[in-house]
Protein backbone atom coordinates (compact mmCIF):
# COMPACT_ATOMS: atom_id res chain seq x y z
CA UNK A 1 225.51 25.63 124.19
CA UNK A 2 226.24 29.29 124.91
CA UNK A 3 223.98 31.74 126.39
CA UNK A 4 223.51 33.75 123.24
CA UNK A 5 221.82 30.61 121.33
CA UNK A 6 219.81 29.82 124.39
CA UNK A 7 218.62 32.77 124.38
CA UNK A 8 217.90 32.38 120.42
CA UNK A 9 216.17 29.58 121.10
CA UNK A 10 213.70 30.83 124.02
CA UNK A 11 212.68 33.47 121.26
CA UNK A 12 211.79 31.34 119.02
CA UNK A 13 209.79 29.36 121.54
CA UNK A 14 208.44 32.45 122.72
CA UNK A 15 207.43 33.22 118.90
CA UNK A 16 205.94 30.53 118.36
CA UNK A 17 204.00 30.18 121.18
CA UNK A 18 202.34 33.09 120.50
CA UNK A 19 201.51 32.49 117.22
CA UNK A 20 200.04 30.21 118.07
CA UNK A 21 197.68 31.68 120.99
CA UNK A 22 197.27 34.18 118.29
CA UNK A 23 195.81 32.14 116.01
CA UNK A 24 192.06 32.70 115.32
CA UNK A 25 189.57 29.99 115.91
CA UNK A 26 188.03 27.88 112.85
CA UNK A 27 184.82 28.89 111.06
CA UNK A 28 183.75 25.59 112.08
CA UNK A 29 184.07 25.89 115.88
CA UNK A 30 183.20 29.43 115.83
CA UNK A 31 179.47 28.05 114.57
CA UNK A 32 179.24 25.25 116.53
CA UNK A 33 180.15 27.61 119.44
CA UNK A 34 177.56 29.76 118.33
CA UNK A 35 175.17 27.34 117.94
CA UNK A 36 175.32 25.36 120.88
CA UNK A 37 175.33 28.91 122.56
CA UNK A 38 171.51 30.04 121.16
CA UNK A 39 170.70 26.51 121.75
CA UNK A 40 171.64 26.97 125.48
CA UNK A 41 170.21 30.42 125.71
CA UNK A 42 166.45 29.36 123.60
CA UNK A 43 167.17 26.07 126.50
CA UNK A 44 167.36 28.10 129.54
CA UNK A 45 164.52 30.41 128.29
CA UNK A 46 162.72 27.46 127.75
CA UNK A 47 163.24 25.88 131.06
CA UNK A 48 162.31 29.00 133.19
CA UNK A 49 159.26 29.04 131.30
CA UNK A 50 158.48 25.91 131.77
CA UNK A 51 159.56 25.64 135.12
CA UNK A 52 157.36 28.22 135.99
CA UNK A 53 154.54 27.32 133.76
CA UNK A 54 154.50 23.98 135.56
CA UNK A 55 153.91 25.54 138.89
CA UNK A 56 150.83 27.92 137.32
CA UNK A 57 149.42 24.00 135.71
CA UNK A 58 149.53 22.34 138.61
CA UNK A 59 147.95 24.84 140.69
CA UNK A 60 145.47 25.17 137.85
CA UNK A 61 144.47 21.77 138.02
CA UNK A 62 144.19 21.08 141.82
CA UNK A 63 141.73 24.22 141.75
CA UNK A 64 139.71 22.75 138.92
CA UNK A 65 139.45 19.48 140.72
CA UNK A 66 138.14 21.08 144.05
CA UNK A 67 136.26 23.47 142.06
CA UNK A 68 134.27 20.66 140.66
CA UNK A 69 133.80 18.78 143.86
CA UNK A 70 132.90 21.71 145.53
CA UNK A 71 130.29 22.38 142.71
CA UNK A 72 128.98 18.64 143.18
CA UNK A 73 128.70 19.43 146.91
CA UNK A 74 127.11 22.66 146.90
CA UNK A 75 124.39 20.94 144.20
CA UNK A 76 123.15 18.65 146.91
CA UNK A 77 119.36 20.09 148.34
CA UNK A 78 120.49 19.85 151.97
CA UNK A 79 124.24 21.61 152.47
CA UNK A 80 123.30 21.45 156.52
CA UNK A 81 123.30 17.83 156.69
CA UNK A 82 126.23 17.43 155.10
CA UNK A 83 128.67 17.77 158.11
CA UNK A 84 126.82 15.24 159.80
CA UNK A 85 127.68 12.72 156.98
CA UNK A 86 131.19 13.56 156.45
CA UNK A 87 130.78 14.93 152.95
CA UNK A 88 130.51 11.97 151.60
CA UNK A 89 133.41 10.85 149.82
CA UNK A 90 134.99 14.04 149.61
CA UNK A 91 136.08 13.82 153.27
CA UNK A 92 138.12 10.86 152.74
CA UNK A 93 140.39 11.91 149.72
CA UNK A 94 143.92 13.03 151.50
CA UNK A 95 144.33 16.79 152.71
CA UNK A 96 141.00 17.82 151.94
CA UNK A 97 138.51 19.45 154.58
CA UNK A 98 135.04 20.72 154.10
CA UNK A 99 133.49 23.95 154.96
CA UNK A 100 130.14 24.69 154.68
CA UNK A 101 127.81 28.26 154.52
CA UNK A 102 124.03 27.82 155.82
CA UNK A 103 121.84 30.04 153.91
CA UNK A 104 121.64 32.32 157.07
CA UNK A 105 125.25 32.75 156.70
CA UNK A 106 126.45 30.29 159.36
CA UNK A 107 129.98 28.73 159.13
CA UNK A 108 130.71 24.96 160.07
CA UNK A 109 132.84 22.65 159.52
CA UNK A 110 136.97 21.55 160.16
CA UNK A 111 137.67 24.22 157.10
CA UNK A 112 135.75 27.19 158.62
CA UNK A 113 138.07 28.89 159.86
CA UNK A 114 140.13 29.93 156.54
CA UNK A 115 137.08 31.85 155.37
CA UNK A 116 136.81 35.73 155.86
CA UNK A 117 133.92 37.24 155.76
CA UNK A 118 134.20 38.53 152.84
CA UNK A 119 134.25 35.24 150.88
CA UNK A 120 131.11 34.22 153.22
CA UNK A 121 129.65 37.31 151.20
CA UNK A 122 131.34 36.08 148.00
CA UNK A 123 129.08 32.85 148.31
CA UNK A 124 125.98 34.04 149.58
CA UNK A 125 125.74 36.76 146.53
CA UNK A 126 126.32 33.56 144.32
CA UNK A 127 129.66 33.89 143.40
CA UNK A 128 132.55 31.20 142.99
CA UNK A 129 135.51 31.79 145.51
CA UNK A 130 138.85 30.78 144.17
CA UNK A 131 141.84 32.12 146.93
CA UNK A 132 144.64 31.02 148.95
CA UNK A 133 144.70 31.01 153.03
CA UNK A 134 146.84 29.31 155.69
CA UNK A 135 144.91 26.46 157.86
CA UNK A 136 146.93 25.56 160.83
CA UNK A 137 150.12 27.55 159.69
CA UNK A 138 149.86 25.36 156.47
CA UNK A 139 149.59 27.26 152.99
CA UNK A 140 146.29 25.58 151.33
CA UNK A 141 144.00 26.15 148.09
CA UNK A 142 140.30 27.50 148.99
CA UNK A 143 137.93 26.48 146.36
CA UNK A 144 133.95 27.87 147.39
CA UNK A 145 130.78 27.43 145.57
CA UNK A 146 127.44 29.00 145.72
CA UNK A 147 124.43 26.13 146.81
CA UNK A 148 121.50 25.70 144.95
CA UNK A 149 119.08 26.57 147.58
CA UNK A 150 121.44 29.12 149.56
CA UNK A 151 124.41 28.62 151.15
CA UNK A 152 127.79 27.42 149.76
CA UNK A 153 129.97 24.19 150.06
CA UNK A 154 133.83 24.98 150.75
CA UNK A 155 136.66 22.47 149.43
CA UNK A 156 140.34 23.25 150.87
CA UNK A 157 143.44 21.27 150.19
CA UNK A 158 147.50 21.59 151.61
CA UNK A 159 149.73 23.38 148.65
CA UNK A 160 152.32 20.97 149.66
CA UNK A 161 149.75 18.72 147.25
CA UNK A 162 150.90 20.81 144.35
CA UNK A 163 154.34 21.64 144.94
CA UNK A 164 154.82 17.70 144.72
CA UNK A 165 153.24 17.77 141.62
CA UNK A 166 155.03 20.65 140.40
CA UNK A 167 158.45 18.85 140.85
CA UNK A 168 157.83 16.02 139.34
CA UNK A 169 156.24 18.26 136.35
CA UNK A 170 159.72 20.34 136.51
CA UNK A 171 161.79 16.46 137.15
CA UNK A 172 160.59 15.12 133.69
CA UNK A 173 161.60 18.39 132.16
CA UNK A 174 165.22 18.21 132.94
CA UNK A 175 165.63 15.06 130.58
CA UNK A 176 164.62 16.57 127.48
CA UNK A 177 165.85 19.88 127.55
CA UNK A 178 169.49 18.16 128.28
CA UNK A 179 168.43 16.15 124.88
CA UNK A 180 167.51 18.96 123.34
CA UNK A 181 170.62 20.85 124.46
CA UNK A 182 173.23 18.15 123.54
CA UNK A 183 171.00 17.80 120.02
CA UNK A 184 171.33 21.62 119.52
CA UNK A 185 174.99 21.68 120.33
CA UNK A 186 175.63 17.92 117.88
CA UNK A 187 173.40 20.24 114.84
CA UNK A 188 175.97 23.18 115.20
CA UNK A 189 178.73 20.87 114.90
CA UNK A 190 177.64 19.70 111.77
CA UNK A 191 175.90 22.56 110.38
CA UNK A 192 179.13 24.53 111.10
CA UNK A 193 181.14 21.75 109.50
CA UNK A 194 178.70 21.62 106.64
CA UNK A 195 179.37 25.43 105.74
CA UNK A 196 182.96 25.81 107.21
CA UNK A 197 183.85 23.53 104.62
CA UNK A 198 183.58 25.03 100.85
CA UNK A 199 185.53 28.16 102.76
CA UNK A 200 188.11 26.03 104.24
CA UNK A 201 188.48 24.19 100.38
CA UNK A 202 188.37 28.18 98.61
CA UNK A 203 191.07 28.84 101.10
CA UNK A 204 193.63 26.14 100.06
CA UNK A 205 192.93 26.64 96.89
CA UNK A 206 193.44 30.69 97.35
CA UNK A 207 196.99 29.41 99.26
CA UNK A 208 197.85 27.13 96.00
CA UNK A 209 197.43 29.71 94.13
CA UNK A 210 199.11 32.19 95.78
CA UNK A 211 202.17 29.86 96.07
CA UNK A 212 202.33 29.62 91.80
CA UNK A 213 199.93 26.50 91.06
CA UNK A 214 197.28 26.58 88.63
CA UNK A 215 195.37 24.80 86.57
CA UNK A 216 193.72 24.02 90.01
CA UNK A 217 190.21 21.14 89.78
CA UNK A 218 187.03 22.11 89.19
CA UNK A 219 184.89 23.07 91.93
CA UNK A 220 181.34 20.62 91.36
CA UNK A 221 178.31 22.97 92.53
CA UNK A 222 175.74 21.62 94.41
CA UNK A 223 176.54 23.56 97.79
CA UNK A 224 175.05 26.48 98.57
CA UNK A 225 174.72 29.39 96.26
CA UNK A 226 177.36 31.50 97.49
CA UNK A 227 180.09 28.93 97.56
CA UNK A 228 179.61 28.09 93.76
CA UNK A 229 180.16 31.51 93.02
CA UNK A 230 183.35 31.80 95.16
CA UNK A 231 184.40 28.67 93.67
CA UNK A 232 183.69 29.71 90.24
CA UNK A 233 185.55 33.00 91.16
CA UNK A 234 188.45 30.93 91.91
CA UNK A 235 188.61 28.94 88.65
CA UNK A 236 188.17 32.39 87.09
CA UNK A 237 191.16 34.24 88.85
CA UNK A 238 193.26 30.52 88.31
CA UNK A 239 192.31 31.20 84.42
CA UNK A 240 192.92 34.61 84.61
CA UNK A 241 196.75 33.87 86.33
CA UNK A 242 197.49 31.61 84.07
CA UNK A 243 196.76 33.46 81.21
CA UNK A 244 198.19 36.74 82.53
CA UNK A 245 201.36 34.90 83.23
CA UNK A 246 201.61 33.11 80.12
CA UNK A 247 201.51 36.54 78.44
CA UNK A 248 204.11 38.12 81.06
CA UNK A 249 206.61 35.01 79.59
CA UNK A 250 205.98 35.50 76.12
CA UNK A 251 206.25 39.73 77.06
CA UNK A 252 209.33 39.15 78.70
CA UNK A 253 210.77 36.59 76.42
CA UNK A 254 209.77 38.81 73.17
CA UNK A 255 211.84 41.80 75.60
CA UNK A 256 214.47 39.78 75.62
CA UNK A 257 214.75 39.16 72.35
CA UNK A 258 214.27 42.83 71.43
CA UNK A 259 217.16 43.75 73.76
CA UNK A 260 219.79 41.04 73.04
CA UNK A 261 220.41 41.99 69.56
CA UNK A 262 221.25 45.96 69.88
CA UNK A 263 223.39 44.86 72.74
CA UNK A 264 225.02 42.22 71.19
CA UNK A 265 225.75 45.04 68.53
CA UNK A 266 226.95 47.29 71.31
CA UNK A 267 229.01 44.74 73.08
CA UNK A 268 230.91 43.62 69.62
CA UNK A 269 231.69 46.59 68.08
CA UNK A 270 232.81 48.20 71.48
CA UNK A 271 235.11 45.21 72.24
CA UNK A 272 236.27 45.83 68.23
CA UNK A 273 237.21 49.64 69.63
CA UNK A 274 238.79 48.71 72.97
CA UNK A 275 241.06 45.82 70.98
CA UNK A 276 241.95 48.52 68.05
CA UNK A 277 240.59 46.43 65.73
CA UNK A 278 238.46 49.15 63.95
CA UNK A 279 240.46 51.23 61.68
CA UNK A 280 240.85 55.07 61.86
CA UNK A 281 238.36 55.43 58.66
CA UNK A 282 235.67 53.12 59.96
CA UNK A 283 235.38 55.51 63.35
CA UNK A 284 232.28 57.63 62.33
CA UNK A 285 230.80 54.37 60.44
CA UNK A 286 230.76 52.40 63.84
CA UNK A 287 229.62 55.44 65.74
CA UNK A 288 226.94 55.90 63.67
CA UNK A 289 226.05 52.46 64.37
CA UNK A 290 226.45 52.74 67.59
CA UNK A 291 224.33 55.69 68.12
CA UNK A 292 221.68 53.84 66.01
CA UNK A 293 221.60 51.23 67.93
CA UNK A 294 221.55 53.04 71.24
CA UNK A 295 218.56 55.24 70.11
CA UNK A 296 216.55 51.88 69.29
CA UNK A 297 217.05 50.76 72.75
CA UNK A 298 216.27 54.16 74.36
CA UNK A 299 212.94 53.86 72.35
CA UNK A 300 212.19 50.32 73.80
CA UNK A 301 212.96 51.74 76.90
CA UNK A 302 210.59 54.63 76.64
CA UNK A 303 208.06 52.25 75.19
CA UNK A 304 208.29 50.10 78.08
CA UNK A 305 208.16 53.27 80.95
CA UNK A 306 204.91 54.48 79.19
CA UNK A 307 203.14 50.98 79.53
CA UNK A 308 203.99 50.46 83.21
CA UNK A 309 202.95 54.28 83.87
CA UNK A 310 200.00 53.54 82.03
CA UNK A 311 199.26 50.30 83.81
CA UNK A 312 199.79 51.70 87.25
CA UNK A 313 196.70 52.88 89.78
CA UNK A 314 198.03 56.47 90.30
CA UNK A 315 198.39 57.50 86.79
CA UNK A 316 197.03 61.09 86.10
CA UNK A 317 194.83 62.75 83.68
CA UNK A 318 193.83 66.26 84.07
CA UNK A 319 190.55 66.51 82.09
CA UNK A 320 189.42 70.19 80.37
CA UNK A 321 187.53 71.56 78.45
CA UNK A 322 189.71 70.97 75.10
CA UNK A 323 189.03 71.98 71.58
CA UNK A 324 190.27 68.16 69.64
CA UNK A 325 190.76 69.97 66.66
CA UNK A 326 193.38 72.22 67.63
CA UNK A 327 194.98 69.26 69.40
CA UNK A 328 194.65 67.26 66.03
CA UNK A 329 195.91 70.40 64.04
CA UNK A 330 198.95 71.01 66.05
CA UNK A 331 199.92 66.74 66.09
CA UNK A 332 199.59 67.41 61.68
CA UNK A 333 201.78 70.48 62.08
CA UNK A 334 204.68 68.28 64.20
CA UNK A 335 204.65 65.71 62.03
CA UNK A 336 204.35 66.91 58.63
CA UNK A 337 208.04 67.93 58.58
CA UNK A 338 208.68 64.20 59.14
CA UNK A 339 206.18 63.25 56.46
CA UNK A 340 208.10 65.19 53.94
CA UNK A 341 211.55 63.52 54.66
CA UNK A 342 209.46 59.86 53.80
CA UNK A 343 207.36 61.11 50.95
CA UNK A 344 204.33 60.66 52.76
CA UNK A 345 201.05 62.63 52.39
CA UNK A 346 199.63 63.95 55.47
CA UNK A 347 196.51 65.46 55.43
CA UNK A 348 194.08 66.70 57.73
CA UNK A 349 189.95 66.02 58.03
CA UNK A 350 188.72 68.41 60.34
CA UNK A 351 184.91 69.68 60.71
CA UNK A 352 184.50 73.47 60.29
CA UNK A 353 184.15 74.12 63.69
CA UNK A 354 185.72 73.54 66.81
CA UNK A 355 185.48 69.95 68.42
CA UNK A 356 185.14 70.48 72.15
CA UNK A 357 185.28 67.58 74.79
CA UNK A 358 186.14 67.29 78.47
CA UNK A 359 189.49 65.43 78.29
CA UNK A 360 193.40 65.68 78.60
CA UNK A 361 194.63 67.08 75.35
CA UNK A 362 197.82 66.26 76.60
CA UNK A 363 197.25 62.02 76.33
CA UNK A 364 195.14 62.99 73.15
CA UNK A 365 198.61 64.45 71.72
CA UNK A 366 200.46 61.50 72.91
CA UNK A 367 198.00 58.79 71.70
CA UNK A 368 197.87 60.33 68.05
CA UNK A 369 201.62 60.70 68.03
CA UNK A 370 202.18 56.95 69.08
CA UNK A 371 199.17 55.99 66.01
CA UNK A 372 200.89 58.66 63.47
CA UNK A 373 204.51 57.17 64.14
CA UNK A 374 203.26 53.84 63.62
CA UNK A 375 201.94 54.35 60.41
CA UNK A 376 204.81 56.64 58.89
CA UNK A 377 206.78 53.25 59.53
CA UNK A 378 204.77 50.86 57.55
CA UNK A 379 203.54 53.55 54.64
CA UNK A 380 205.46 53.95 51.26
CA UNK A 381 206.70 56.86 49.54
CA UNK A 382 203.52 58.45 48.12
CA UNK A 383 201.00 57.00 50.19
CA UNK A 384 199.04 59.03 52.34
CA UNK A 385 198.63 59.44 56.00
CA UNK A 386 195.49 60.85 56.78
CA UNK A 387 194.06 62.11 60.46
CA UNK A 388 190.32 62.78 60.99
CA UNK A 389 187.92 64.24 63.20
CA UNK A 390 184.14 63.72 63.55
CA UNK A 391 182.26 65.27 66.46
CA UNK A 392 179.61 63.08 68.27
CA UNK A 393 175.97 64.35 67.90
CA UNK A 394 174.58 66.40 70.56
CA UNK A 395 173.16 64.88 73.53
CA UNK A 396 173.88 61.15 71.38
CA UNK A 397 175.70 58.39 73.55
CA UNK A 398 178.59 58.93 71.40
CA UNK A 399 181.69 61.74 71.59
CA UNK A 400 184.20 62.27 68.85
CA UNK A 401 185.87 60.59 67.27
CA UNK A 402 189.66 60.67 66.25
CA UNK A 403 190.91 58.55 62.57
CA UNK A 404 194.57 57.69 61.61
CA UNK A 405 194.40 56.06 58.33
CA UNK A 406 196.91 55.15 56.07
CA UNK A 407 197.68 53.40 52.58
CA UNK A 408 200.01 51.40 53.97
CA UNK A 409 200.34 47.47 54.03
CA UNK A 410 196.96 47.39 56.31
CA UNK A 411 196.15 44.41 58.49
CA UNK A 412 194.52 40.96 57.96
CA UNK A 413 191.13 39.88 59.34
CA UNK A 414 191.96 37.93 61.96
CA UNK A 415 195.14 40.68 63.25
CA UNK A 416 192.05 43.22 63.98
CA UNK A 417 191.10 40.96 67.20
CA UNK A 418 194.74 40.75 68.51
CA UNK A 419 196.11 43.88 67.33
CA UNK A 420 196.45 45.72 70.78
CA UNK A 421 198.44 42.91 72.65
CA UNK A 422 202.02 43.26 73.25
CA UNK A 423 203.72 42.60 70.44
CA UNK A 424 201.83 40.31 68.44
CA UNK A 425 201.65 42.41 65.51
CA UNK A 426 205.45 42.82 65.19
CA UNK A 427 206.25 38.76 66.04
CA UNK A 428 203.54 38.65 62.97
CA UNK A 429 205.21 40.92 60.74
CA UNK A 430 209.26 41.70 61.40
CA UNK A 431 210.07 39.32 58.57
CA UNK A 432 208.07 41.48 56.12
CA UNK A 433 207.75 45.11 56.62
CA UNK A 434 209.03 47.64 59.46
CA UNK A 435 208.03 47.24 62.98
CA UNK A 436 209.10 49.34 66.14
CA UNK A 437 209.09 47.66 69.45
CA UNK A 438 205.67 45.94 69.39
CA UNK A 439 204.68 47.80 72.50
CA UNK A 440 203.07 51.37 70.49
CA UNK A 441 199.77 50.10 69.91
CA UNK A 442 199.56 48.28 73.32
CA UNK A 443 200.24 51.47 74.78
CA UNK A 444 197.37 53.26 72.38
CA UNK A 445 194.79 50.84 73.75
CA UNK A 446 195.70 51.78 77.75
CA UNK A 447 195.68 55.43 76.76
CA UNK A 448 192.04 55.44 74.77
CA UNK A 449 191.55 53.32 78.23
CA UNK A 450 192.82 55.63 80.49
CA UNK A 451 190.77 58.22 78.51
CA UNK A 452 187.23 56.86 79.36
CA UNK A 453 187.17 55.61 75.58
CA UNK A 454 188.18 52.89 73.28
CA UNK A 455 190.21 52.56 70.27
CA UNK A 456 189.58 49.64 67.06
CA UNK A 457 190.99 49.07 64.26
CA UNK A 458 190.16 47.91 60.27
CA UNK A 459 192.36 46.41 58.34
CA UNK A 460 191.90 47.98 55.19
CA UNK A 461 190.23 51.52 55.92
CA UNK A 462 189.27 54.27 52.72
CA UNK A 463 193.41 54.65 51.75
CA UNK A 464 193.54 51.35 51.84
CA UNK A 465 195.76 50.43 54.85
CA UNK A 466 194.60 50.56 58.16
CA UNK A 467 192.17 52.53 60.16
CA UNK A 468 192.26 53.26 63.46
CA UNK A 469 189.53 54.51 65.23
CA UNK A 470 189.56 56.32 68.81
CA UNK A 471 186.17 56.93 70.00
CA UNK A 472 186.17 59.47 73.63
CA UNK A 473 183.17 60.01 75.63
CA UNK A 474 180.87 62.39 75.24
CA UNK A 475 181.16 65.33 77.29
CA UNK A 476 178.41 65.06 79.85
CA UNK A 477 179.94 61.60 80.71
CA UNK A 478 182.02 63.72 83.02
């Protein structure tokens, strides 16, 4: 192996390796990551709490248990003799020593010595004494109350009682907060499974169909809200490819079609010229034809430039104030001349004023030139050709409105619906009447489109043929 493919191959490796680190995590993980993350956070929160909150319990509780037996004590009539007896039971229960306050304010007892003299005053004035003091060098609990008859009774017990309570409080935590956190952490997993998954299926199916497959299964609801409607989304855009492409064949196919017989035209009587088959005399007639059929696919050219202009995102309009009715006088005065060569009446409906509307005269032109061309084609000798102008009522939620009638042929029913696709209309029709490139009235719809308004059609307007119809917003819709 030479050192230029090992070095190939160690770039590859390299490549791929870091594609791989580069990868981002699943949705899935990602959750359960977050999950078990809270769950260890709301854990720890909840174990410091606790952990402390068992201290303040136990404490709690060993105070209310010498609290009471002090109380008991310092209820009997005689808190003098009580030294002499041992205080009773009390005295034998483990850590605990007795103090005890005469009514003259004497101190006695193995306990005596924790109390200040301020919590001798605390008693006598016949208040409870709950405080901390160190016995010994030992930490212990001081728990005083008042006598009946004077003087107080004194309980006092080691901390170290507590703290043993407090750990096995904070011991039989540990177990269920370790439950709790491997429970958390388990929930994530599947939660995070549970809602990874209708993404991870709507993103193979957004991969199918961006590699060409449709007609992709049904999604079947019953997940959460939001992932029915990006599933239905999906079936919707896999309809909407399908049927866009569909239409793209049949467009390109009909292109095709429209294109192969002026070349094949081309091709044979050029091959006739280059052989010297064509005769000195039969020059200008194959020119002629030649020219003919050149201009026919310069047209389908043109026709086809337009509708990708019009179809693209950065097509431009420059909006103005306009006046439609000069714009509809001067298309009349271009294509009268024309008119005349076919015998065709054009006339002119125009109100008495002028028709003014924030839009691009410009496409106006161009859309009435594309509907006035297409119904020269189709209109015999005689007929007319008629172009009218209504102005929208002020302040109404309709603008103007442009007419190209004609007593031509006119349209069926059911063409009125289909009439503005790609050369349906001319498939329809090239057997019977003149058509152009099937592309004209497709381009008409985009304009009107492009315009802010729509065009319609009737098939069998006032003259008889068809009507169309170009209704523009009005002009505070800008």
């Amino acid at each position: 192996m030479s050192g230029t493919q090992r070095l190939l191959r160690v770039r590859c490796a390299a490549r791929r390796l870091l594609s791989a680190g580069s990868r981002p995590p699943s949705l899935r993980w990602v959750l359960a990551a977050a999950t078990a993350s809270v769950a260890l956070l709301a854990a720890a929160l909840t174990g410091v709490t606790a952990w402390q909150a068992a201290g303040r319990q136990a404490e709690h509780r060993e105070r209310d248990q010498l609290g009471r037996q002090a109380q008991a004590l310092a209820r009997l009539p005689a808190l003098s003799t009580l030294l002499a007896q041992g205080a009773g039971p009390y005295a034998q229960v483990a850590g605990v020593r007795v103090a005890v306050i005469a009514p003259d304010g004497s101190v006695s007892g193995p306990a005596a010595a924790v109390l200040t003299h301020a919590d001798r005053d605390t008693l006598l004035a016949g208040h409870e004494l709950s405080s901390s003091g160190s016995l010994g060098g030992e930490q212990i609990l001081v728990e005083g109350r008042p006598g009946r008859n004077g003087g107080a009774a004194v309980l006092t017990r080691p901390a170290t009682y507590v703290q043993e309570a407090v750990d096995g409080t904070r011991r039989a935590l540990v177990l269920p907060l370790l439950i709790g956190l491997c429970g958390a952490a388990l929930v994530g997993a599947v939660a995070g499974g549970r809602i990874a998954r209708p993404l991870a299926t709507a993103a193979a199916a957004a991969g199918r169909l961006a590699a060409g497959e449709r007609g992709l299964p049904g999604h079947r609801p019953g997940g959460t809200a939001e992932a029915d409607a990006l599933h239905h989304s999906l079936a919707v855009l896999d309809a909407a490819l399908a049927d866009a492409e569909q239409r793209q064949r049949e467009f390109l196919l009909s292109v095709s079609h429209e294109i192969r017989t002026p070349l094949t035209v081309v091709t044979g009587y050029a091959e006739a010229l280059a052989d010297g088959v064509v005769a000195a005399d039969e020059a200008a007639q194959v020119g002629t034809t030649l020219l003919a059929e050149t201009h026919r696919l310069e047209a389908f050219t043109s026709d086809l430039l337009a509708l990708a202009r019009l179809e693209a995102d950065d097509f431009r309009l420059d909006p103005a104030p306009t006046d439609l009715a000069d714009v509809v006088g001067q298309a009349a005065a271009a294509w009268r001349v024309k008119a005349d060569e076919y015998g065709v009446v054009l006339r002119t409906e125009l109100p008495a004023g002028p028709v003014e509307a924030v839009t691009d005269g410009f496409r106006v032109r161009q859309l009435l030139d594309g509907l006035i061309g297409n119904a020269l084609r189709v209109v015999p000798a005689g007929a007319p050709v008629v172009l009218a102008l209504r102005a929208g009522e002020p302040g109404g939620p309709d603008g103007p409105q442009l007419q190209v009638r004609d007593g031509g042929p006119g349209l069926a029913p059911e063409d009125e619906a289909t009439a503005f696709r790609r050369g349906v209309l001319r498939d329809r029709y090239r057997a019977t009447r003149p058509v152009g490139s099937g592309l004209g009235l497709a381009i008409a719809d985009k304009l009107a489109a492009r315009l802010g308004g729509r065009i319609t059609v009737v098939g069998h307007g006032p003259e008889g043929g068809a009507c169309f119809t170009v209704r523009l917003p009005p002009a505070d819709a800008y």
